[in-house]
PDB file of N, CA and C in Angstrom:
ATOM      1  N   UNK A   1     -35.333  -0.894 -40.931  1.00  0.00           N
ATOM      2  CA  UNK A   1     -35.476  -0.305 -39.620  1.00  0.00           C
ATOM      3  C   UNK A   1     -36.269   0.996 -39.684  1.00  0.00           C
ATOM      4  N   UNK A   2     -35.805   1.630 -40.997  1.00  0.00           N
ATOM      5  CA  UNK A   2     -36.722   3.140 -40.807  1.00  0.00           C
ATOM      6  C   UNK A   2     -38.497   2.737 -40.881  1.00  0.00           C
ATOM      7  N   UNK A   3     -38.149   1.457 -41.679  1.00  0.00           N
ATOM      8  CA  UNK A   3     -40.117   1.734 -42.421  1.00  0.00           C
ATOM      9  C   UNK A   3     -40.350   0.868 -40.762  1.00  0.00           C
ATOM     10  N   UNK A   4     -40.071   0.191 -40.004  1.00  0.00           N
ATOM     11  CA  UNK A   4     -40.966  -0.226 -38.917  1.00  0.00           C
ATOM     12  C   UNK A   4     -40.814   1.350 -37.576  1.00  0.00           C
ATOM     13  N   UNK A   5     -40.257   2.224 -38.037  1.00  0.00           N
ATOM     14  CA  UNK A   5     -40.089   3.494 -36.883  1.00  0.00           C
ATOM     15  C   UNK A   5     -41.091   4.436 -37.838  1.00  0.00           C
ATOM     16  N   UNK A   6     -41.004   4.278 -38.776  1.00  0.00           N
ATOM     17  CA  UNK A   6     -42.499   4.968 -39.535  1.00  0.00           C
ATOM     18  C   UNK A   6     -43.865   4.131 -39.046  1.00  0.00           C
ATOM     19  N   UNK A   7     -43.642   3.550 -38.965  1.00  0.00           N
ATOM     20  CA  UNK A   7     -45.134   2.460 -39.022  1.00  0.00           C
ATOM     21  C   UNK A   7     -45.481   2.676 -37.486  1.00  0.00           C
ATOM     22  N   UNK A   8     -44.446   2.980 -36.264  1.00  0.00           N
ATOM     23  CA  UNK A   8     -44.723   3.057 -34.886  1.00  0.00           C
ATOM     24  C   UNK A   8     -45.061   4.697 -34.921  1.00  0.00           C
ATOM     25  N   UNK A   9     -44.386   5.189 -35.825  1.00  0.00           N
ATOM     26  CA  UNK A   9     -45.076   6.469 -35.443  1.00  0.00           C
ATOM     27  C   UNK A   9     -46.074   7.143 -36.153  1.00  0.00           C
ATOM     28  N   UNK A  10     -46.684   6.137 -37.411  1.00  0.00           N
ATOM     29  CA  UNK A  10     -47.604   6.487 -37.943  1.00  0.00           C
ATOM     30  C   UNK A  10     -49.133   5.911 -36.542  1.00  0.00           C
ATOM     31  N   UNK A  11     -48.597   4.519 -35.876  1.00  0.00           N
ATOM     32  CA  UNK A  11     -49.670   4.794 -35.284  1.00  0.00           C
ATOM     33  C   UNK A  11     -50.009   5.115 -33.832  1.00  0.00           C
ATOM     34  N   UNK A  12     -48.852   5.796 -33.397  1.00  0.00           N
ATOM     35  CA  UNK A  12     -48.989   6.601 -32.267  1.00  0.00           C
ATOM     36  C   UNK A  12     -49.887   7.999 -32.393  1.00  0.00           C
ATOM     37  N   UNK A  13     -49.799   8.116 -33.692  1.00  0.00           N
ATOM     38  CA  UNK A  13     -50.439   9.374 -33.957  1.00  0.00           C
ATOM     39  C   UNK A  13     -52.031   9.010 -33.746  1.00  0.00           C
ATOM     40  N   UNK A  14     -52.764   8.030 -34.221  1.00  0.00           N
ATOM     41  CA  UNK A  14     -53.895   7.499 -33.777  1.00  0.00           C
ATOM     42  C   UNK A  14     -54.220   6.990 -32.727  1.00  0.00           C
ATOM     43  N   UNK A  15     -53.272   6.482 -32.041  1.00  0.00           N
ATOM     44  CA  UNK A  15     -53.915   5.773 -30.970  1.00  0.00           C
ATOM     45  C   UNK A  15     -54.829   6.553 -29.357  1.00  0.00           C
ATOM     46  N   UNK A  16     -54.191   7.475 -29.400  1.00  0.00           N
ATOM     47  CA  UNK A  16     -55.195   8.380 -28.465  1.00  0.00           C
ATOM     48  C   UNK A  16     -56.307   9.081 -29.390  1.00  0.00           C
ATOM     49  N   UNK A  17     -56.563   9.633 -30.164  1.00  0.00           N
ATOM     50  CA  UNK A  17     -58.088   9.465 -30.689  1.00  0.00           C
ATOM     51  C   UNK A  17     -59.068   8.133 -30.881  1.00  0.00           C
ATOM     52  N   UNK A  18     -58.265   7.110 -30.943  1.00  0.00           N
ATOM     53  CA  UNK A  18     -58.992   6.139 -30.959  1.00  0.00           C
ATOM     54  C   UNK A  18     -59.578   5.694 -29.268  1.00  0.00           C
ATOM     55  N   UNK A  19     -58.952   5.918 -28.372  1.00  0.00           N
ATOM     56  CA  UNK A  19     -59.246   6.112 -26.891  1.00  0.00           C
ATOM     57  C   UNK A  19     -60.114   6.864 -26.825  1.00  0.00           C
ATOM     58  N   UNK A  20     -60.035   7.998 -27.258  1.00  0.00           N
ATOM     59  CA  UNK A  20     -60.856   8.909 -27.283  1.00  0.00           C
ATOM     60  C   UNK A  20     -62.132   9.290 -27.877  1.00  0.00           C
ATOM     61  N   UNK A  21     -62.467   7.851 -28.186  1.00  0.00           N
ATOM     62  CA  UNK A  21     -63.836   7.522 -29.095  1.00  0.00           C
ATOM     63  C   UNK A  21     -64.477   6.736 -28.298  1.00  0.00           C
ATOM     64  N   UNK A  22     -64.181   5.952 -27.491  1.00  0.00           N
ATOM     65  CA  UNK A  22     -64.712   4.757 -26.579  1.00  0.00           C
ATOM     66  C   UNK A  22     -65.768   5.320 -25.742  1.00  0.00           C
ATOM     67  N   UNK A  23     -66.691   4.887 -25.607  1.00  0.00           N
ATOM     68  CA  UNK A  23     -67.891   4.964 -24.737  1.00  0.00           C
ATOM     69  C   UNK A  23     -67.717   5.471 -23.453  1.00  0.00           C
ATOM     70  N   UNK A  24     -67.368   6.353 -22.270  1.00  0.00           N
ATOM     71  CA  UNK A  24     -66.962   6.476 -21.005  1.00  0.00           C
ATOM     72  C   UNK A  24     -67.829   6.512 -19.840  1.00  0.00           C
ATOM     73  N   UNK A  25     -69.255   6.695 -20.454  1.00  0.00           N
ATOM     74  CA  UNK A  25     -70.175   7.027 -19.589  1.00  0.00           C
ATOM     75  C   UNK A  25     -70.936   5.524 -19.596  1.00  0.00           C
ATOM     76  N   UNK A  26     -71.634   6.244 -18.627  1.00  0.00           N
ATOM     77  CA  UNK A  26     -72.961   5.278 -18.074  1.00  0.00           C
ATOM     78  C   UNK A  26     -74.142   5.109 -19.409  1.00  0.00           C
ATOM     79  N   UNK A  27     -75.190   4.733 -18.664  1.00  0.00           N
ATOM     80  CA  UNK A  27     -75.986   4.171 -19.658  1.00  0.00           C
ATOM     81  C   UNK A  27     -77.229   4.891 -19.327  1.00  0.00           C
ATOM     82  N   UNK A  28     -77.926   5.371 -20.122  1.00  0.00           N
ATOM     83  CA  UNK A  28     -79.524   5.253 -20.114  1.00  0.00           C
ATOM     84  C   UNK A  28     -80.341   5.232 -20.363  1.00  0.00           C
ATOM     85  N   UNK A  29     -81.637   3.999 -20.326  1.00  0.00           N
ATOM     86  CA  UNK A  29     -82.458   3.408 -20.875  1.00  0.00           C
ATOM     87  C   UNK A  29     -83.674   4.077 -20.522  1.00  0.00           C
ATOM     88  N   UNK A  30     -84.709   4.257 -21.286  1.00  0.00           N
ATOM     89  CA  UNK A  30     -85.846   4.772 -21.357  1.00  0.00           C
ATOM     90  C   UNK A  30     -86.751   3.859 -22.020  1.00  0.00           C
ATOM     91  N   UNK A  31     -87.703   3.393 -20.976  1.00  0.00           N
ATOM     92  CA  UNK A  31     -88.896   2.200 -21.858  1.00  0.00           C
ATOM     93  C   UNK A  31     -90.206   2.639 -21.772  1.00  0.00           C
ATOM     94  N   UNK A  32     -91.082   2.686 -22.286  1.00  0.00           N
ATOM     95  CA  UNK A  32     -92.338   2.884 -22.482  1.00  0.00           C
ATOM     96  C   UNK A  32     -93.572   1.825 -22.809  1.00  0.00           C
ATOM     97  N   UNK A  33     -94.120   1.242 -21.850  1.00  0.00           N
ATOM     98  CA  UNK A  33     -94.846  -0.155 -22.436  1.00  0.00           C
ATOM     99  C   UNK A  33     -96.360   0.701 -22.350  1.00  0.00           C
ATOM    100  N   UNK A  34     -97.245   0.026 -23.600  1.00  0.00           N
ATOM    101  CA  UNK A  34     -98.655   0.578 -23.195  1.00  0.00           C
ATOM    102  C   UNK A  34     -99.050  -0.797 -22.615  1.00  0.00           C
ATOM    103  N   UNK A  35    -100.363  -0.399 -21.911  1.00  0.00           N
ATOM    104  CA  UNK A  35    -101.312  -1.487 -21.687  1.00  0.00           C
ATOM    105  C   UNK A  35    -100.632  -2.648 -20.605  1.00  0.00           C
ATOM    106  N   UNK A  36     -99.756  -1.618 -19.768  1.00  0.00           N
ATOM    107  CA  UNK A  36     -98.861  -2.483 -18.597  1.00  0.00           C
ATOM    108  C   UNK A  36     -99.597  -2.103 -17.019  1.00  0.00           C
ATOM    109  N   UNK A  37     -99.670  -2.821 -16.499  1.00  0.00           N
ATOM    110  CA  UNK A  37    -100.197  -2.519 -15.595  1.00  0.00           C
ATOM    111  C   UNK A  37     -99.147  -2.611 -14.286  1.00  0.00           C
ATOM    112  N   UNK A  38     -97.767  -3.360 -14.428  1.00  0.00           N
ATOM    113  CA  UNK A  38     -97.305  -3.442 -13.457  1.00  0.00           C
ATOM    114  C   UNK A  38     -96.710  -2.068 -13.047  1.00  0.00           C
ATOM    115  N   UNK A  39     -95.669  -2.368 -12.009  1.00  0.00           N
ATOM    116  CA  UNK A  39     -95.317  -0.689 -11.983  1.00  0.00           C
ATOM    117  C   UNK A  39     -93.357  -1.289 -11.661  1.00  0.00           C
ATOM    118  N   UNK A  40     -92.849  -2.390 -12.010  1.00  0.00           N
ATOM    119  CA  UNK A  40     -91.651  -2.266 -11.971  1.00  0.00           C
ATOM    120  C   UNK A  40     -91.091  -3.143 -13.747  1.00  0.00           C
ATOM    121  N   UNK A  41     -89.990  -3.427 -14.129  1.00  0.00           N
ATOM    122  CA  UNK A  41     -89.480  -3.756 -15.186  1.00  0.00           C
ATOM    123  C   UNK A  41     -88.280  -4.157 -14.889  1.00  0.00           C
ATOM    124  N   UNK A  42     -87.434  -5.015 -15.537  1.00  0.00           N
ATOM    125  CA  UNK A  42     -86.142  -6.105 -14.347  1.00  0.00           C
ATOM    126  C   UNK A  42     -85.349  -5.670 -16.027  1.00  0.00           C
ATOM    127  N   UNK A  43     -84.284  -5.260 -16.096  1.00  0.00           N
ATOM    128  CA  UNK A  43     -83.337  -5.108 -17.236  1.00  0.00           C
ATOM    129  C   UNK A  43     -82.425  -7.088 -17.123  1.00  0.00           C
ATOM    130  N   UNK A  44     -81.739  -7.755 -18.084  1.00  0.00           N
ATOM    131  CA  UNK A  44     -81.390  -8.862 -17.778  1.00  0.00           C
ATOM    132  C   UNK A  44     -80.533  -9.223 -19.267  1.00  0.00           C
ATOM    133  N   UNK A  45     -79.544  -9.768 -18.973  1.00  0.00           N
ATOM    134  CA  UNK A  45     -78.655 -10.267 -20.149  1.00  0.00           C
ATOM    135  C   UNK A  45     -78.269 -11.759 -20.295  1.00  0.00           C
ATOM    136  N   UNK A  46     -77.551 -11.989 -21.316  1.00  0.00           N
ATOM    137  CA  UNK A  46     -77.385 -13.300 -21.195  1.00  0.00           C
ATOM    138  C   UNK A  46     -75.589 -13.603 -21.332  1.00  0.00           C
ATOM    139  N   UNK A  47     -75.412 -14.613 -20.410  1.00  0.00           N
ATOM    140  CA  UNK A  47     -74.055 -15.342 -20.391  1.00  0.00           C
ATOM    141  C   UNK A  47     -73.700 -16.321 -20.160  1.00  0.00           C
ATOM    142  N   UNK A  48     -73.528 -16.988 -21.203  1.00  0.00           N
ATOM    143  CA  UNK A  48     -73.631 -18.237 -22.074  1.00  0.00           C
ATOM    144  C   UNK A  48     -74.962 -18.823 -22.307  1.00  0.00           C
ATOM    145  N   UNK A  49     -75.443 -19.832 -21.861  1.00  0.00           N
ATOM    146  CA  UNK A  49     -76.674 -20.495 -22.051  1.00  0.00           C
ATOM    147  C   UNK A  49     -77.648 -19.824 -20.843  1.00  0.00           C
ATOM    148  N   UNK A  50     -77.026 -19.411 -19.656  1.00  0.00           N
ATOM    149  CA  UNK A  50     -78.002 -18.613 -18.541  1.00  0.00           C
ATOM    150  C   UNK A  50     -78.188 -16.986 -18.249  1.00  0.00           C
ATOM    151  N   UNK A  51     -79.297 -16.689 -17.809  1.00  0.00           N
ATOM    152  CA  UNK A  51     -79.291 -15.197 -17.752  1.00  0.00           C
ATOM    153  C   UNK A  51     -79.599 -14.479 -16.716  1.00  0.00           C
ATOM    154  N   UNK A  52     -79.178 -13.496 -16.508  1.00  0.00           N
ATOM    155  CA  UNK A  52     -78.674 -12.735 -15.395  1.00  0.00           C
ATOM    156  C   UNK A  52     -79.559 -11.223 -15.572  1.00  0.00           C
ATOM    157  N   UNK A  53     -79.673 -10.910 -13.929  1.00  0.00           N
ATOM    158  CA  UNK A  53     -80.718  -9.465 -13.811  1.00  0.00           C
ATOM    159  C   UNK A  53     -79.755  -8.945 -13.809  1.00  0.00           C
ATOM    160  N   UNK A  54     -79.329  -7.436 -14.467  1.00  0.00           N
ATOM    161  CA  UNK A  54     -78.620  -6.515 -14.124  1.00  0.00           C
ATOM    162  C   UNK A  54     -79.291  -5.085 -13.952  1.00  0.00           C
ATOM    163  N   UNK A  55     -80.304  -4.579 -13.951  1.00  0.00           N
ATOM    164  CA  UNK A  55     -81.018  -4.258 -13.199  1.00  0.00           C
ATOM    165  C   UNK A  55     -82.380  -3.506 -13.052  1.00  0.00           C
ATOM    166  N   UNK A  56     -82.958  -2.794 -12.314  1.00  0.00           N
ATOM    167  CA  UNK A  56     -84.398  -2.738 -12.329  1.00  0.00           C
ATOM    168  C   UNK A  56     -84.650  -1.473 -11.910  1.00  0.00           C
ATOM    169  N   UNK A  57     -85.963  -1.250 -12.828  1.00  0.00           N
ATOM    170  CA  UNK A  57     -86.649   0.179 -13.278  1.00  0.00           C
ATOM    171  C   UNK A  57     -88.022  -0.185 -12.336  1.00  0.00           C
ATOM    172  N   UNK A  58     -88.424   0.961 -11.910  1.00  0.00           N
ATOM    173  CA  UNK A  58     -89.545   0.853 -11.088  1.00  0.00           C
ATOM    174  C   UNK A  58     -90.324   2.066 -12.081  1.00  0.00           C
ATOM    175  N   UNK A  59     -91.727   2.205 -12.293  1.00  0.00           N
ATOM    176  CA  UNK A  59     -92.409   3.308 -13.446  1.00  0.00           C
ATOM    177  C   UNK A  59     -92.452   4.597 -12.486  1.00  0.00           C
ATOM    178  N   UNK A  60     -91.903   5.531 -13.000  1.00  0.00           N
ATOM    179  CA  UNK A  60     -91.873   7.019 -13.043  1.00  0.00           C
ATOM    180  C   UNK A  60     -92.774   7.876 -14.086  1.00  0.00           C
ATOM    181  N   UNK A  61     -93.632   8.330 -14.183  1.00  0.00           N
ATOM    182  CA  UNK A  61     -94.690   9.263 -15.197  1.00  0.00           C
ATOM    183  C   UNK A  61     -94.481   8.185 -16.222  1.00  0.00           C
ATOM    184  N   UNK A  62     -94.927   7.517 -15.801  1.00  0.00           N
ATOM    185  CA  UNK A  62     -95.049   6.251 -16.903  1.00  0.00           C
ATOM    186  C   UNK A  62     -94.245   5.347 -17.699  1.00  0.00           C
ATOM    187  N   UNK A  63     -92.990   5.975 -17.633  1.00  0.00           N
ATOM    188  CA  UNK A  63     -91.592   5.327 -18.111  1.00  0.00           C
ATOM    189  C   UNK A  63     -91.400   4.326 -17.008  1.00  0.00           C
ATOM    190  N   UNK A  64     -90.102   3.381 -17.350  1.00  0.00           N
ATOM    191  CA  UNK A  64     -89.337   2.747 -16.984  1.00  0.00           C
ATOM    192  C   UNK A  64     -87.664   3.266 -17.355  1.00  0.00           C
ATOM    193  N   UNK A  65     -86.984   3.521 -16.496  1.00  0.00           N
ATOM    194  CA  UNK A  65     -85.556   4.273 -16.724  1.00  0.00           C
ATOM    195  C   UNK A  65     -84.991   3.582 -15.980  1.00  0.00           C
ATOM    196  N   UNK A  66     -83.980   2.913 -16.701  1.00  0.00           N
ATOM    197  CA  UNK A  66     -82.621   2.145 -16.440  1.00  0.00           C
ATOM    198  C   UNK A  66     -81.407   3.394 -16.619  1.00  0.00           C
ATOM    199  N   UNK A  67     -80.819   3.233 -15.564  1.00  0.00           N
ATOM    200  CA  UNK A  67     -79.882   4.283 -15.543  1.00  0.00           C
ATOM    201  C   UNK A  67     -78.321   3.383 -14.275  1.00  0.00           C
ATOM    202  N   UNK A  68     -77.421   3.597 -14.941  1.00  0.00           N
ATOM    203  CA  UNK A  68     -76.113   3.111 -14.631  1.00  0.00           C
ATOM    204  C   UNK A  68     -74.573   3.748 -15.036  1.00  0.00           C
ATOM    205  N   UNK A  69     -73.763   3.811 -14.302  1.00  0.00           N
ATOM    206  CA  UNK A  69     -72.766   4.494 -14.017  1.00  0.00           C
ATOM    207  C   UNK A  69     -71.342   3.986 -15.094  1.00  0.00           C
ATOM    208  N   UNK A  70     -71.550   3.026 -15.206  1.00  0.00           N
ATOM    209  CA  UNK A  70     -70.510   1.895 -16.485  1.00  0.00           C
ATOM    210  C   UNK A  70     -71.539   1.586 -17.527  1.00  0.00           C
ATOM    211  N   UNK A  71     -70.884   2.105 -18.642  1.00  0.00           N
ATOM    212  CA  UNK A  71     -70.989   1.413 -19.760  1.00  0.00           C
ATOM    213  C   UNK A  71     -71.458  -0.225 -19.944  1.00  0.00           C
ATOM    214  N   UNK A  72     -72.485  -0.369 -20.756  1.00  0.00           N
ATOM    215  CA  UNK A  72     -73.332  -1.793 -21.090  1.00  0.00           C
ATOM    216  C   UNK A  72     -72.449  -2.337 -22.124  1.00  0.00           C
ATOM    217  N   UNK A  73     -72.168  -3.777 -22.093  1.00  0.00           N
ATOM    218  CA  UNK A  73     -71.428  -4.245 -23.240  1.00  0.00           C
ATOM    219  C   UNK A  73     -72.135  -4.720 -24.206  1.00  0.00           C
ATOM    220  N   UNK A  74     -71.979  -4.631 -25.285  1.00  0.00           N
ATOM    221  CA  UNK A  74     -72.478  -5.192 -26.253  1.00  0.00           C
ATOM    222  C   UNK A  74     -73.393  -6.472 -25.979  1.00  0.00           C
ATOM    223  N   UNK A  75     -74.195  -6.704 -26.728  1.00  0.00           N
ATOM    224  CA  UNK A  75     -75.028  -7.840 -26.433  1.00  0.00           C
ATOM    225  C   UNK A  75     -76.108  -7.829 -26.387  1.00  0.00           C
ATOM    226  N   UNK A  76     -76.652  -9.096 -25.867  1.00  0.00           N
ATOM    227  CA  UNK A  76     -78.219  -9.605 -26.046  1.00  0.00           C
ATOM    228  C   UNK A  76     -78.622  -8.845 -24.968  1.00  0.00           C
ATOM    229  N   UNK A  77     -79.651  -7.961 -24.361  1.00  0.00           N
ATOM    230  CA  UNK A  77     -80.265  -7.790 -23.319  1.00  0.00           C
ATOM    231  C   UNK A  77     -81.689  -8.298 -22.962  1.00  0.00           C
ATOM    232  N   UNK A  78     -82.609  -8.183 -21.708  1.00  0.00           N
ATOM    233  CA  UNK A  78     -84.108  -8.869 -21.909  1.00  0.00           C
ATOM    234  C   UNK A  78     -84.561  -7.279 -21.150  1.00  0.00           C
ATOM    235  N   UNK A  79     -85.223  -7.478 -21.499  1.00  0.00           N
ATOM    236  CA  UNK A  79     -86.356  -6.585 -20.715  1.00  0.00           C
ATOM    237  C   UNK A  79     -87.608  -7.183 -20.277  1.00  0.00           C
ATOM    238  N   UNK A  80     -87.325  -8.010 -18.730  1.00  0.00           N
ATOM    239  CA  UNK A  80     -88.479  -8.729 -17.963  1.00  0.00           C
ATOM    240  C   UNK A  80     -89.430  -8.239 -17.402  1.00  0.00           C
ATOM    241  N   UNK A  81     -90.805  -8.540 -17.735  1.00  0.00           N
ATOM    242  CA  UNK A  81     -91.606  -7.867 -17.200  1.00  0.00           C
ATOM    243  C   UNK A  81     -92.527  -8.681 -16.477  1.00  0.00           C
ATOM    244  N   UNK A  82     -92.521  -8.496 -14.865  1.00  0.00           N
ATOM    245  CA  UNK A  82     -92.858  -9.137 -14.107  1.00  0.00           C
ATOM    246  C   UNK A  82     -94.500  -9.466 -13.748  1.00  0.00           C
ATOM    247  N   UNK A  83     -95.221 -10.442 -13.139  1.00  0.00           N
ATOM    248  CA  UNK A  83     -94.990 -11.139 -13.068  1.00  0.00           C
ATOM    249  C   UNK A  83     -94.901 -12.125 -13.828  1.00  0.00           C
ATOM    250  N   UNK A  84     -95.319 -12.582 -14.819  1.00  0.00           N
ATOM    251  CA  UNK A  84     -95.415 -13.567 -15.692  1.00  0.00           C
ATOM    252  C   UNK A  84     -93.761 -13.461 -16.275  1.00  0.00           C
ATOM    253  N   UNK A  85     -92.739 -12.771 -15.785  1.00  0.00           N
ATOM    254  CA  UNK A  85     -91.389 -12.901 -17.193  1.00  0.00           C
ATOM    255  C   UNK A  85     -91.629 -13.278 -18.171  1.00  0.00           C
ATOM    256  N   UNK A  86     -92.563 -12.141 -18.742  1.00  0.00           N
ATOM    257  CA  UNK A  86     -92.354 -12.076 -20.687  1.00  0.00           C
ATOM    258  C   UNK A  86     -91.386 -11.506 -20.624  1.00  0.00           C
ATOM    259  N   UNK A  87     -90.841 -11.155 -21.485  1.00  0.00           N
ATOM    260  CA  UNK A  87     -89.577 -10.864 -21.891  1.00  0.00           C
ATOM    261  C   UNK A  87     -90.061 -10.209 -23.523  1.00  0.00           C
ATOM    262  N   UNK A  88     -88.807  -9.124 -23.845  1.00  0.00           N
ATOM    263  CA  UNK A  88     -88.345  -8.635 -24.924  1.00  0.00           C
ATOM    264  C   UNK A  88     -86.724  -8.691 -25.228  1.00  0.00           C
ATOM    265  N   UNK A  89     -86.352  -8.864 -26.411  1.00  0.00           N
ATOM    266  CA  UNK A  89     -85.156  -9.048 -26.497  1.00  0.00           C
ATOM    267  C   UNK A  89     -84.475  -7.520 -27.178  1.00  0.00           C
ATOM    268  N   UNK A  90     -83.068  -7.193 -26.524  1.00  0.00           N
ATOM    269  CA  UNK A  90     -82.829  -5.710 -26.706  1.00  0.00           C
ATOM    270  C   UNK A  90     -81.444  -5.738 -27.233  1.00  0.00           C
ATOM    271  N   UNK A  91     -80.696  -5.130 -28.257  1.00  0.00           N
ATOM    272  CA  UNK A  91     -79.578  -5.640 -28.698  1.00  0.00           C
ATOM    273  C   UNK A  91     -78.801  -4.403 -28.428  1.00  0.00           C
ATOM    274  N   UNK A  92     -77.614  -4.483 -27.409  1.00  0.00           N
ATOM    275  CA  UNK A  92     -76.401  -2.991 -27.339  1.00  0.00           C
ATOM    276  C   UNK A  92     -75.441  -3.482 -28.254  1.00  0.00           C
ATOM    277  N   UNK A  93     -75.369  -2.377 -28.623  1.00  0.00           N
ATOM    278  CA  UNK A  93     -73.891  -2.086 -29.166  1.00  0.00           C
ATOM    279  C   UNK A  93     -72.939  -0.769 -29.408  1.00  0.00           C
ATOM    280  N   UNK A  94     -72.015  -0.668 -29.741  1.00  0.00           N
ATOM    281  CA  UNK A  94     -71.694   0.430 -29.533  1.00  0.00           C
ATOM    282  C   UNK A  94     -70.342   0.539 -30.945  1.00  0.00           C
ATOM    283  N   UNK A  95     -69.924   1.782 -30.996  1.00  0.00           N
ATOM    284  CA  UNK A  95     -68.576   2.107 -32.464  1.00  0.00           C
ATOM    285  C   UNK A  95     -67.461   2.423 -31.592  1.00  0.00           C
ATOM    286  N   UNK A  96     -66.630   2.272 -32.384  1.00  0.00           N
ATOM    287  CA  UNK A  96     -65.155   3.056 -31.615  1.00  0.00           C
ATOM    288  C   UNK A  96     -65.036   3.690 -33.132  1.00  0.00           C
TER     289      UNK A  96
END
């Protein structure tokens, strides 16, 4: 009984720093294409076999800035570039 009241309070002692490592903020992306002529860029992920816009940069002094309020999950991202949707593939991830 004592070693499982050690073991709960060995990891109570961690468990709010480990909270306290987690990602809380938003996100933001900064792209730079040369030799682009369009003037918008479509951010896009994938889930399961189909993929989804999540969302879109219009060019500012020449960037493209993706900017969002929640945290990006891990994963495959695209970076579509319209019109033709070429695509680049962009990988998030993140540590705890």
């Amino acid at each position: 009984m004592r070693f499982i009241l050690n073991i709960i309070f060995f990891l109570s002692l961690f468990i709010p720093s480990i909270s306290a490592t987690t990602p809380t903020g938003g996100y933001k992306i900064e792209v730079e294409l040369q030799h682009n002529t369009g003037d918008s860029l479509l951010l896009g992920y994938y889930y399961g076999k189909a993929q989804y816009l999540k969302d879109t940069a219009i060019i500012d002094k020449g960037k493209f800035i993706f900017q969002g309020d929640s945290a990006l999950a891990p994963g495959v991202y695209l970076l579509v570039i319209p019109p033709d949707n070429n695509f680049i593939h962009v990988i998030s991830y993140f540590t705890v």
